[in-house]
Protein backbone atom coordinates (compact mmCIF):
# COMPACT_ATOMS: atom_id res chain seq x y z
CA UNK A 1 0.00 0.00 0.00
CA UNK A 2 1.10 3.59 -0.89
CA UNK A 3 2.61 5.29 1.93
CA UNK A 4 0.21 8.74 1.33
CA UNK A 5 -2.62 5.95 1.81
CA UNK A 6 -1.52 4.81 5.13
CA UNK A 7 -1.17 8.07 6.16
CA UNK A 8 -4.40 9.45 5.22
CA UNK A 9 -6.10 6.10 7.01
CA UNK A 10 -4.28 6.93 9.98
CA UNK A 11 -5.05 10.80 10.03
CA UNK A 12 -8.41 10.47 8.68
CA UNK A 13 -10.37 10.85 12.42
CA UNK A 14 -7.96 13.77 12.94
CA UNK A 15 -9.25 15.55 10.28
CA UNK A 16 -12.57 15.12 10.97
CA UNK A 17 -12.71 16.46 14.40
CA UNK A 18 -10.58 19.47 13.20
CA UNK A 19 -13.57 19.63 10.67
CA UNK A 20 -16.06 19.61 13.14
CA UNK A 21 -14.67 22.37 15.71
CA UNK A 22 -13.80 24.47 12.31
CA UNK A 23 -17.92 24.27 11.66
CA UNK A 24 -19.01 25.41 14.97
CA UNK A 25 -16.69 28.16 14.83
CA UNK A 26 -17.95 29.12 11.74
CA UNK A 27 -21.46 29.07 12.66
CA UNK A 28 -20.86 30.95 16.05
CA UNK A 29 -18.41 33.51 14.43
CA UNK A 30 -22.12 34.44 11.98
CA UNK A 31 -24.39 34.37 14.44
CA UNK A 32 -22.65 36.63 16.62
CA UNK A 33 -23.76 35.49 20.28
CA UNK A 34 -22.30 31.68 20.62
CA UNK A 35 -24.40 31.38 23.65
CA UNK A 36 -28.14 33.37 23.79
CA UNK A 37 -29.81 32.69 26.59
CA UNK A 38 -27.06 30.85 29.00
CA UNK A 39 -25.21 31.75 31.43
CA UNK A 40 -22.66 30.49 34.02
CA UNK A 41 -23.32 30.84 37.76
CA UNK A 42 -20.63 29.98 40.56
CA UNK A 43 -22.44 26.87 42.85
CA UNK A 44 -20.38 28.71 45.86
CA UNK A 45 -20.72 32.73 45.84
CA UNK A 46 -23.71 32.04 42.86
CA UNK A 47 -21.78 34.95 40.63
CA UNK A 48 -22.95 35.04 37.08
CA UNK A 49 -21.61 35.83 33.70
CA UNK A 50 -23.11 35.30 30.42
CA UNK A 51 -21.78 32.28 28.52
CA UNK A 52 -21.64 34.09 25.23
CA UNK A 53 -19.03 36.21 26.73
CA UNK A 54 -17.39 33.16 28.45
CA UNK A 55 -16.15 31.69 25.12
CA UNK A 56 -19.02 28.94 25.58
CA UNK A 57 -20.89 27.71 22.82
CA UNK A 58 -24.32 26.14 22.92
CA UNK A 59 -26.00 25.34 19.89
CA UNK A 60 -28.69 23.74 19.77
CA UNK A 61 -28.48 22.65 23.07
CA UNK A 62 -31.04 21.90 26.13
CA UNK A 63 -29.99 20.36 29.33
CA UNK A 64 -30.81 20.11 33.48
CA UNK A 65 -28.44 20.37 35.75
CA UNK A 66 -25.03 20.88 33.17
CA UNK A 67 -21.67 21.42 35.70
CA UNK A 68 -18.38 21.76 34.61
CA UNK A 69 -15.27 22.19 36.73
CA UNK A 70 -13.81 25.74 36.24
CA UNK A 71 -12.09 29.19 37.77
CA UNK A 72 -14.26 31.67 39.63
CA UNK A 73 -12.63 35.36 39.97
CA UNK A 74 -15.25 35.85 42.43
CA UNK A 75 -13.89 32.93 45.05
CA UNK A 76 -10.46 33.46 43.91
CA UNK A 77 -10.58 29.55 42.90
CA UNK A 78 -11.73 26.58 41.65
CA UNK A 79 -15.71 25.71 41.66
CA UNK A 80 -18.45 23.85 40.09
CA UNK A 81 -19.93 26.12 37.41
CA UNK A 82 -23.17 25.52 36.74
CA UNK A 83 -24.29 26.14 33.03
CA UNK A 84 -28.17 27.14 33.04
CA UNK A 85 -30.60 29.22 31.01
CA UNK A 86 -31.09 32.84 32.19
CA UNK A 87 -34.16 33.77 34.23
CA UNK A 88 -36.98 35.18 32.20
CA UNK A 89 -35.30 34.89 28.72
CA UNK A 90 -37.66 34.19 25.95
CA UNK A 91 -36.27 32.15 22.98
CA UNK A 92 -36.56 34.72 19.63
CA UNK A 93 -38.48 32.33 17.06
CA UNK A 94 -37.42 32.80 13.34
C-alpha cells in the first residue's frame, strides 16, 4: 500500500474532528452570540456571567443540571460552574 494511503487512514479521524470544531466556529463567528440565553453561575458565591461572553458555545443545546469544573474570579478559585438558562429569557423564534 502507498505510503500517502496509510497516512491518510491513519489521520483520517484527525481531520474530521478538526472539521467539526472548524464548523461550529464558523457558525458561532455568523451568528454573533455563541451562547443566547445561557449563562454560568458559581455553585459557591452564585456569581454570574453570560456564557456568550465566556467563550461557551451552545447550539442547539437543552440540558438540566449541566456542571463543569472551572475558575471563579469571584472565590479566587476553583468551583463547580453551573451552566443554566437565564431567568426570564424568551427564545426569539425565526
Amino acid at each position: 500500500m502507498h505510503w500517502a494511503v496509510q497516512m491518510l487512514l491513519i489521520l483520517w479521524p484527525f481531520f474530521l474532528i478538526v472539521g467539526v470544531f472548524l464548523c461550529l466556529h464558523l457558525i458561532t463567528m455568523c451568528t454573533g452570540n455563541s451562547a443566547p440565553g445561557w449563562q454560568l453561575r458559581c455553585t459557591e458565591c452564585d456569581r454570574t456571567r453570560d456564557a456568550g461572553e465566556a467563550g461557551v458555545t451552545r447550539i442547539g443545546a437543552a440540558s438540566i443540571g449541566k456542571v463543569t469544573f472551572g475558575y471563579c474570579s469571584e472565590c479566587q478559585g476553583f468551583r463547580w460552574i453551573a451552566i443554566e438558562r437565564k431567568p426570564n429569557f424568551e427564545h426569539a423564534s425565526e
